[in-house]
C-alpha atoms as a PDB file:
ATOM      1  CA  UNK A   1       0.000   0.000   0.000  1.00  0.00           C
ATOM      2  CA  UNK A   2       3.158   2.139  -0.194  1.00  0.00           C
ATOM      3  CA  UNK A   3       3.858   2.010   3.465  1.00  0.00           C
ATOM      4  CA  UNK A   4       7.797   1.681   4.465  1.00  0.00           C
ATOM      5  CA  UNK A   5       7.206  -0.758   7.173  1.00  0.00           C
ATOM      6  CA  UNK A   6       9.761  -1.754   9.696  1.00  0.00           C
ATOM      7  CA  UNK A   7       8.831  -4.177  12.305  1.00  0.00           C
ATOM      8  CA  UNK A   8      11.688  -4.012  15.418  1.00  0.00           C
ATOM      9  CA  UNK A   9      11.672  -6.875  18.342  1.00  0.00           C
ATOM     10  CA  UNK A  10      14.047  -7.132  20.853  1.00  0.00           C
ATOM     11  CA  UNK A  11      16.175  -9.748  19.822  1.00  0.00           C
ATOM     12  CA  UNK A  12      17.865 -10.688  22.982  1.00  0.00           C
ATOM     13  CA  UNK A  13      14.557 -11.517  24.514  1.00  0.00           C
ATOM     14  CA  UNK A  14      14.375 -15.751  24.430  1.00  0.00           C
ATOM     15  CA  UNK A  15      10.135 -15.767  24.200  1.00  0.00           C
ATOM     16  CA  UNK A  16       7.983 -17.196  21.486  1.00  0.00           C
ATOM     17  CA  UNK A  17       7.280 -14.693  19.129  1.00  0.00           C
ATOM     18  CA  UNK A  18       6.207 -14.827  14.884  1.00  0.00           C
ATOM     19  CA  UNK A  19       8.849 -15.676  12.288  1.00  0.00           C
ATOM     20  CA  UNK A  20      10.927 -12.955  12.265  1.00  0.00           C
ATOM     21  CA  UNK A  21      13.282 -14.050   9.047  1.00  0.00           C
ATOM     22  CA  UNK A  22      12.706 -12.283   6.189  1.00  0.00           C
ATOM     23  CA  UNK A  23      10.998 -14.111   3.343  1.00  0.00           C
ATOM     24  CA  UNK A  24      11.573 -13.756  -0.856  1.00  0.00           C
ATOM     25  CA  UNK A  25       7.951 -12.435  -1.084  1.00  0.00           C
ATOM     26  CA  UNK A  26       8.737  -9.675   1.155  1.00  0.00           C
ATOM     27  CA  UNK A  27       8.091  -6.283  -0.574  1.00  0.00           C
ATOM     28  CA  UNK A  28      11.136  -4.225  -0.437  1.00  0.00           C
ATOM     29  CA  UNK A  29       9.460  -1.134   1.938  1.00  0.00           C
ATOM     30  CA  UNK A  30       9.399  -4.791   4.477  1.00  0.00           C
ATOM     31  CA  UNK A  31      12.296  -5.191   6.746  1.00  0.00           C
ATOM     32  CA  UNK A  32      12.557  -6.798  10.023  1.00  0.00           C
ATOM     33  CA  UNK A  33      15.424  -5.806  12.675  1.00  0.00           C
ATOM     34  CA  UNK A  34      16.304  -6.986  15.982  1.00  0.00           C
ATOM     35  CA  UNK A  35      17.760  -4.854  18.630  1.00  0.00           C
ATOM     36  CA  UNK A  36      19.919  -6.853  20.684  1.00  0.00           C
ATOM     37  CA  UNK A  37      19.918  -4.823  24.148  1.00  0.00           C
ATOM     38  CA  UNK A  38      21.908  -7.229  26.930  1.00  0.00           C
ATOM     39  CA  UNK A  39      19.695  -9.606  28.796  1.00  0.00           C
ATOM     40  CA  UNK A  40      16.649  -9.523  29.692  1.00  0.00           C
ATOM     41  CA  UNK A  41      16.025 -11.211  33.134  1.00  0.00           C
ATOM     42  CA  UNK A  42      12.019 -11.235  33.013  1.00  0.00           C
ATOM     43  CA  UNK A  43      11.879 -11.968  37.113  1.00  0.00           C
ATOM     44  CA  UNK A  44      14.646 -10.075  38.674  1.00  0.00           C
ATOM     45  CA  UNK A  45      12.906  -6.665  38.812  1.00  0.00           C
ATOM     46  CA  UNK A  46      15.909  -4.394  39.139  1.00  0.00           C
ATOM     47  CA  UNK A  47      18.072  -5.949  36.131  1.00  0.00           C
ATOM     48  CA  UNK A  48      14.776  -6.260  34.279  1.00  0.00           C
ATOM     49  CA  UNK A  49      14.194  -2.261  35.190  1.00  0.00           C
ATOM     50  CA  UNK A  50      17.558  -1.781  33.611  1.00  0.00           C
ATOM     51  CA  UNK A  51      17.171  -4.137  30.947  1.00  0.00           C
ATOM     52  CA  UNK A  52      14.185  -2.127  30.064  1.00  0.00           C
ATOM     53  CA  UNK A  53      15.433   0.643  30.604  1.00  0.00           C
ATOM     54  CA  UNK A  54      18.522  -0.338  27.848  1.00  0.00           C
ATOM     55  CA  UNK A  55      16.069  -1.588  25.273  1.00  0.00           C
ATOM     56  CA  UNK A  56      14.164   1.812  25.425  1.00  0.00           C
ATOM     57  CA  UNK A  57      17.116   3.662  24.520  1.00  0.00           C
ATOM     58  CA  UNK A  58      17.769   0.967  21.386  1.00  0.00           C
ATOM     59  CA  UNK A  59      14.712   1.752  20.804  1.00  0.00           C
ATOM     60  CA  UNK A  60      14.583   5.389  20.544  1.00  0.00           C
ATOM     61  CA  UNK A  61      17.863   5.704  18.377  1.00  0.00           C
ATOM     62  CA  UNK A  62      15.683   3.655  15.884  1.00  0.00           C
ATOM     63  CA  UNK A  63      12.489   5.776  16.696  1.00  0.00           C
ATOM     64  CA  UNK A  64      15.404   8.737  15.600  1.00  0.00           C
ATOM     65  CA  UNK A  65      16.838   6.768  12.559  1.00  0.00           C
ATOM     66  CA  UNK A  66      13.826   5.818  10.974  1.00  0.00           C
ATOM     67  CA  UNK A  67      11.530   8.706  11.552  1.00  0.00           C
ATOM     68  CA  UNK A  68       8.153   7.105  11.025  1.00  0.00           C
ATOM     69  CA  UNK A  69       4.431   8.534  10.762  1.00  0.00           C
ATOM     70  CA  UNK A  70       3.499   6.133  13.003  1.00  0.00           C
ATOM     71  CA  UNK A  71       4.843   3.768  16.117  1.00  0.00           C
ATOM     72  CA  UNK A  72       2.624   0.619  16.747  1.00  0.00           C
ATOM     73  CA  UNK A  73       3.997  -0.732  19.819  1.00  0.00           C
ATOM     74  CA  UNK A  74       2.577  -4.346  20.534  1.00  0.00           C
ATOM     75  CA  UNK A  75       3.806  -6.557  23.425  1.00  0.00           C
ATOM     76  CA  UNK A  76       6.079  -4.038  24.841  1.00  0.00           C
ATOM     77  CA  UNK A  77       6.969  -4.064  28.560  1.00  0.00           C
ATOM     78  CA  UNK A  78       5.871  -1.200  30.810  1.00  0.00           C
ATOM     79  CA  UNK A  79       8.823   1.148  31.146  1.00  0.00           C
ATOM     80  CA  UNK A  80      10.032   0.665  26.961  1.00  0.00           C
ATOM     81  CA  UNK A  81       5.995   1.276  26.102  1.00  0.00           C
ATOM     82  CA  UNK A  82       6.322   4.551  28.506  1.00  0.00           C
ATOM     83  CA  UNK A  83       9.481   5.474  26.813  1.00  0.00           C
ATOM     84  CA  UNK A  84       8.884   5.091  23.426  1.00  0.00           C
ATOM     85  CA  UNK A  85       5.218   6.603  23.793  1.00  0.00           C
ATOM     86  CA  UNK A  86       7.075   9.547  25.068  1.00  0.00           C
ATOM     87  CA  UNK A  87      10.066   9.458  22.114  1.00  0.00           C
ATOM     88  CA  UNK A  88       6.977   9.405  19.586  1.00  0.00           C
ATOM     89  CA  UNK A  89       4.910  12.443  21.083  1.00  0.00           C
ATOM     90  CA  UNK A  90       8.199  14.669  21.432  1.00  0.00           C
ATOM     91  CA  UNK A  91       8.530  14.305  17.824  1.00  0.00           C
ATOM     92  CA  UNK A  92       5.155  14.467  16.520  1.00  0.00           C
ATOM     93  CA  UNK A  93       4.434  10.773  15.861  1.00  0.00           C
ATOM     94  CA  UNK A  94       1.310   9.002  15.897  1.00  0.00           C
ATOM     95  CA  UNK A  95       1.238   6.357  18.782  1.00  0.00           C
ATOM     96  CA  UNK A  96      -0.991   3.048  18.836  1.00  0.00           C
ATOM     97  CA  UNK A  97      -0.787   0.898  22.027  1.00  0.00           C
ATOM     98  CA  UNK A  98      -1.679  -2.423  20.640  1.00  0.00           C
ATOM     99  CA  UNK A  99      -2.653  -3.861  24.408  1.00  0.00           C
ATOM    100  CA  UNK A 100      -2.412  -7.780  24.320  1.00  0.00           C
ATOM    101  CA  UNK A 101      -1.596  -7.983  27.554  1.00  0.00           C
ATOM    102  CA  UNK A 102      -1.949  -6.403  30.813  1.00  0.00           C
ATOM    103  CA  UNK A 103       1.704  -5.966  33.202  1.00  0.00           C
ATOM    104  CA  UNK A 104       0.546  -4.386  36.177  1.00  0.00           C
ATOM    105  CA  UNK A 105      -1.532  -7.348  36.760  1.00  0.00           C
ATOM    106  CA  UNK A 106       0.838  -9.861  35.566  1.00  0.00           C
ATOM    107  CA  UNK A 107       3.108  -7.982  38.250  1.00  0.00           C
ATOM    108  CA  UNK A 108       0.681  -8.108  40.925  1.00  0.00           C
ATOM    109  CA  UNK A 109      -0.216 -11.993  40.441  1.00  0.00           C
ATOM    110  CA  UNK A 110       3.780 -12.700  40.186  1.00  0.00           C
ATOM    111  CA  UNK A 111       4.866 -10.486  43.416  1.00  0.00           C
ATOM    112  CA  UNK A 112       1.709 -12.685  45.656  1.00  0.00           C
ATOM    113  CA  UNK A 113       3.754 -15.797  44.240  1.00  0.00           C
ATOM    114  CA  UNK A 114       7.504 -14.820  44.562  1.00  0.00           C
ATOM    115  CA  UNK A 115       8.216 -13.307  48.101  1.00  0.00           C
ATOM    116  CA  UNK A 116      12.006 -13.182  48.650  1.00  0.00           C
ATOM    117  CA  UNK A 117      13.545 -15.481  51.186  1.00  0.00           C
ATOM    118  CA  UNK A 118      13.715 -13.718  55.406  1.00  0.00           C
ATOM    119  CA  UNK A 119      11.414 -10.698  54.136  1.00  0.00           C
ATOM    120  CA  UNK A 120       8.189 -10.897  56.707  1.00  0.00           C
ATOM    121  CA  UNK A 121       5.058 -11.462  54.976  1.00  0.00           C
ATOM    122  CA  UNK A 122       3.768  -7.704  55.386  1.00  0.00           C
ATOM    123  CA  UNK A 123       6.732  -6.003  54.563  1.00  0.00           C
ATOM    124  CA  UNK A 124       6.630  -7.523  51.071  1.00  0.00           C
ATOM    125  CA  UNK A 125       3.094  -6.801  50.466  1.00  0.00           C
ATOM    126  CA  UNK A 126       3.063  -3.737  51.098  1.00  0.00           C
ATOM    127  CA  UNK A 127       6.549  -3.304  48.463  1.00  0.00           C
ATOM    128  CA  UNK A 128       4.664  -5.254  46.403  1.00  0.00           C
ATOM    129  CA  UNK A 129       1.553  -3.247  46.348  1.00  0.00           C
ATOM    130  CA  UNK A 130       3.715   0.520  46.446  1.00  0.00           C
ATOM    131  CA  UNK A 131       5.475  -1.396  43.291  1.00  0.00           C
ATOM    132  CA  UNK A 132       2.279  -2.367  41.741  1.00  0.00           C
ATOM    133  CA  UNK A 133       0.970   1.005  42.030  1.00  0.00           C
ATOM    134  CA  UNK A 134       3.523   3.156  40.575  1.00  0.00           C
ATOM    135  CA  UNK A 135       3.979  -0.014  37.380  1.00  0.00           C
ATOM    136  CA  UNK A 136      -0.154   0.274  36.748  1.00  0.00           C
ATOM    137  CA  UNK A 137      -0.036   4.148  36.975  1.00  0.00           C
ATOM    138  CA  UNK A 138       3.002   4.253  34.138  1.00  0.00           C
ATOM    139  CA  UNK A 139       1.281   1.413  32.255  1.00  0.00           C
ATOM    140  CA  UNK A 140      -2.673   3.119  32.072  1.00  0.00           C
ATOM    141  CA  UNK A 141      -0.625   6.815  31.902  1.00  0.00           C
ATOM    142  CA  UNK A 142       0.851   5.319  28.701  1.00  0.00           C
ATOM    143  CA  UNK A 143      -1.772   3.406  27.165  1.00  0.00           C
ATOM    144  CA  UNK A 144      -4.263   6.794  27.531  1.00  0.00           C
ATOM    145  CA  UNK A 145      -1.922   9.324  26.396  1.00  0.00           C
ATOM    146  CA  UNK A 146      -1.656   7.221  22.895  1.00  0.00           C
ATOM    147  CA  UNK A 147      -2.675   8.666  19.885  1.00  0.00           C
ATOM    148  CA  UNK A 148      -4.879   5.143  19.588  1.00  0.00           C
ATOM    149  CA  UNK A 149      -5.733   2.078  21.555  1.00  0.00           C
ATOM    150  CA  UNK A 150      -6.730  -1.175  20.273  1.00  0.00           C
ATOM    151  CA  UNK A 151      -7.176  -4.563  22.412  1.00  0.00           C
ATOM    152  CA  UNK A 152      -7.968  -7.762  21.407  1.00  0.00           C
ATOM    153  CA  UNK A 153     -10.801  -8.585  23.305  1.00  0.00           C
ATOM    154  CA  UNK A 154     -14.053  -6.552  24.749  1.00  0.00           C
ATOM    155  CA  UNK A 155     -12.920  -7.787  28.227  1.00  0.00           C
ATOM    156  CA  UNK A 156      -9.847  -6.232  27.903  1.00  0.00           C
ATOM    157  CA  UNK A 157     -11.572  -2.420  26.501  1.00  0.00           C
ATOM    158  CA  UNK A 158     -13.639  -2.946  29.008  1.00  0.00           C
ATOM    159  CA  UNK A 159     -10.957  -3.065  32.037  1.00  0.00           C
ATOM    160  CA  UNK A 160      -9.605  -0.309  30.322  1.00  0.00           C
ATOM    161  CA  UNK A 161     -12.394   1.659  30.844  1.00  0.00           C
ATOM    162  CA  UNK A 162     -13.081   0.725  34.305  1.00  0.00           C
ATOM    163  CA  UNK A 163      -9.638   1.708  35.261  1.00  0.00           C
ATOM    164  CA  UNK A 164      -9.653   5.249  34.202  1.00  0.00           C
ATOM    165  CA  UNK A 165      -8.798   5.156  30.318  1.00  0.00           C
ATOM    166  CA  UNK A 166     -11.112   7.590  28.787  1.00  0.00           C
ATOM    167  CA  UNK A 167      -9.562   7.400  24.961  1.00  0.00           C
ATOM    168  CA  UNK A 168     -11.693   5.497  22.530  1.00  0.00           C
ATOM    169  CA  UNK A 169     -10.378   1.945  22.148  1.00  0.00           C
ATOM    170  CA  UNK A 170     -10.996  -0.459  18.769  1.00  0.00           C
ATOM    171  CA  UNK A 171     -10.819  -4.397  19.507  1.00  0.00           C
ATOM    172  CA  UNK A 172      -9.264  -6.223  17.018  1.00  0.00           C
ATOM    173  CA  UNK A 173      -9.268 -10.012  17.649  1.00  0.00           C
ATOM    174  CA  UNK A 174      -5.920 -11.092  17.440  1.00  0.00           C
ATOM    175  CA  UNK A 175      -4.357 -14.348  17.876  1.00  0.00           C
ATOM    176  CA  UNK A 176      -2.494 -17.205  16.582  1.00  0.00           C
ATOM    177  CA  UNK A 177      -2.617 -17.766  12.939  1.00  0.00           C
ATOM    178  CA  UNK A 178      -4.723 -21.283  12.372  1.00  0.00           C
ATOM    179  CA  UNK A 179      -3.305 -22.111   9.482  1.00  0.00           C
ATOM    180  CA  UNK A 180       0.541 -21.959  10.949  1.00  0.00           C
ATOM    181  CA  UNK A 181      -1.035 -24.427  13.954  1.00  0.00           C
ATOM    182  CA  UNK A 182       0.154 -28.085  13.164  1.00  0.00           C
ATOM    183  CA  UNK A 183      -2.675 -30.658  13.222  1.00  0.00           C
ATOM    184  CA  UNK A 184      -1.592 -34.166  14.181  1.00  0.00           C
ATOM    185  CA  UNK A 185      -4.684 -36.553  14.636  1.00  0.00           C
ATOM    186  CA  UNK A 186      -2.615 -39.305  15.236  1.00  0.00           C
ATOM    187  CA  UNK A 187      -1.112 -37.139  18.568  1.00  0.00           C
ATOM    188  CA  UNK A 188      -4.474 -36.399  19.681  1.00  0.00           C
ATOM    189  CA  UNK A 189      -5.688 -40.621  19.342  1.00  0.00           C
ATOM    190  CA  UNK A 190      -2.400 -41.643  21.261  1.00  0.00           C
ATOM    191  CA  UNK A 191      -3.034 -38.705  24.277  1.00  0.00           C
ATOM    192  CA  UNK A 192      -6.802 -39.852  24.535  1.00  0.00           C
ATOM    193  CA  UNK A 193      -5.535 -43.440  24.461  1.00  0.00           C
ATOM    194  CA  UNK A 194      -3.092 -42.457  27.476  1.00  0.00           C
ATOM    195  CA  UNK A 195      -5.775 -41.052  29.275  1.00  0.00           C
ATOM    196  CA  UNK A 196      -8.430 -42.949  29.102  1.00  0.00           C
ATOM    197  CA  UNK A 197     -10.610 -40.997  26.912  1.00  0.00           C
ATOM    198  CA  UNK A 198     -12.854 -41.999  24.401  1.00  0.00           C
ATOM    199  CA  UNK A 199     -13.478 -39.677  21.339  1.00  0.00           C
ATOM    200  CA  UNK A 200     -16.438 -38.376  22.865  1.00  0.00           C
ATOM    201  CA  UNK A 201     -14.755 -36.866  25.637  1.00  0.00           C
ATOM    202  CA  UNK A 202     -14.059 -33.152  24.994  1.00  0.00           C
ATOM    203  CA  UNK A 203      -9.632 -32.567  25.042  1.00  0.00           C
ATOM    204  CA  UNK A 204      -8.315 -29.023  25.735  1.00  0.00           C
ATOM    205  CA  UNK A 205      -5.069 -27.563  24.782  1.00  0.00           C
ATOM    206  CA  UNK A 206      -3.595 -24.998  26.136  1.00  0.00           C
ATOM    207  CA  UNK A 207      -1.532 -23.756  23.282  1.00  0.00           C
ATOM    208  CA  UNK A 208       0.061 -20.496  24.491  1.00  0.00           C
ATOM    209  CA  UNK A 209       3.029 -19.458  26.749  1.00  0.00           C
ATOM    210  CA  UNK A 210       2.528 -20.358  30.101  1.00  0.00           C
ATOM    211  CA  UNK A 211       4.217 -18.652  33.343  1.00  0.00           C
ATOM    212  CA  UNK A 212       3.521 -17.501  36.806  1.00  0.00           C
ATOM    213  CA  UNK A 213       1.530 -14.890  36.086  1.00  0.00           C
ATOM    214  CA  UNK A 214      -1.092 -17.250  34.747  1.00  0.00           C
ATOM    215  CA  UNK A 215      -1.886 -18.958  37.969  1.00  0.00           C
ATOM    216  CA  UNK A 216      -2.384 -22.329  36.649  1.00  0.00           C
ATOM    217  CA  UNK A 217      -3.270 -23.701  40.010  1.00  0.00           C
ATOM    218  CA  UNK A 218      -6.650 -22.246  38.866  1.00  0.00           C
ATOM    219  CA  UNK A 219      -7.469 -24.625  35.854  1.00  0.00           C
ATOM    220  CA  UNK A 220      -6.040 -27.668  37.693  1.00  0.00           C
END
C-alpha cells in the first residue's frame, strides 16, 4: 500500500514470538530488525528495570533513525511502552498501544507468588503493592496518552475503561494464525488413548506461553 514498514523486536529476549526471518515475497518497503539490548532477566525486577530501561534507549535511536508517521507498539513491557510513547509524542508521531496484555496485573499476580527469602510477609506486600501502584499508573498513563488504543478482546476495553482510560479503544481479535497451527490426529488418538478418553470426551489444549503470572493452580 506504499507504506515503508519496519517491524523491530528485541532480539535478545528468548520468548515465542512470529517468524521474524525475512521471506523472498517480502516487498522491499518490508524489513525486520532486531535490537539486541543485553539480557533480559524477566523476574529479577531491578536488572529487568535496567534491561528495560537499555532496550528503550535501542529503541529510541531507531524511533530517531527511521523517523516514522506512526509507532505501533505491541507486546512491549511497561517502562520501553512509557518510553517510546514519550520518544513518539516529542517528535510528533502518531502512537498506537496495541494492548495484548496487561503488566501491572501480571506484576501483581507474580509479586503474591515470589516473596524473597527472610522478608516478613507484610513487609513484602506492602513493596509489592507501592510497586504495583507506581507499574499500573506508568502502564494506564501510557496506554491513555496514545494517539490510539486497540485490544484484542471486549474484556480487555472494558478493564480499560473501568480503570480510568477515557480514549476510545478499537478491539481487534488477534491471535495465533490457524493455518501456521500443526494438526496431528494421530497425537491427539495416542493422548486420549493415554488417558483414558474416548473420542467423545471433549480434550483441551492450552496452546500459548505459560508462566507464573497465569496462575495455573486455577485450571487444575
Amino acid at each position: 500500500r506504499g507504506w515503508e514498514v519496519l517491524p523491530v523486536y528485541n532480539a535478545a529476549f528468548a520468548g515465542p514470538k512470529g517468524s521474524v526471518t525475512p521471506r523472498r515475497t517480502d516487498p522491499v518497503s518490508f524489513t525486520i530488525r532486531g535490537l539486541d539490548a543485553g539480557a533480559f532477566p524477566k523476574y529479577r525486577l531491578l536488572r529487568r528495570v535496567i534491561a528495560e530501561l537499555r532496550y528503550s534507549w535501542a529503541l529510541d535511536r531507531e524511533i530517531r533513525a527511521f523517523a516514522p508517521t506512526i509507532v505501533l507498539s505491541c507486546n512491549t513491557p511497561v517502562i520501553v511502552a512509557a518510553a517510546s510513547r514519550y520518544a513518539s509524542a516529542r517528535r510528533h508521531i502518531a502512537f498506537v498501544s496495541w494492548v495484548q496484555d496487561i503488566y501491572h496485573l501480571a506484576f501483581t499476580a507474580y509479586s503474591e507468588l515470589d516473596r524473597p527469602h527472610g522478608v516478613p510477609d507484610a513487609l513484602h506486600q506492602r513493596i509489592a503493592a507501592l510497586l504495583a501502584a507506581v507499574i499500573r499508573r506508568v502502564e494506564l498513563t501510557a496506554i491513555d496518552r496514545s494517539t490510539g488504543i486497540v485490544t484484542i478482546s471486549e474484556a480487555l476495553a472494558l478493564y480499560l475503561a473501568s480503570s480510568g482510560v477515557r480514549s476510545q479503544v478499537r478491539v481487534l481479535e488477534n491471535w495465533a494464525p490457524v493455518e501456521e497451527l500443526p494438526y496431528h490426529p494421530e497425537i491427539t488418538g495416542a493422548i486420549r488413548h493415554r488417558l483414558g478418553l474416548t473420542r467423545h470426551h471433549p480434550l483441551a489444549l492450552y496452546a500459548g506461553t505459560l508462566g507464573a503470572k497465569h496462575r495455573t493452580e486455577w485450571d487444575a
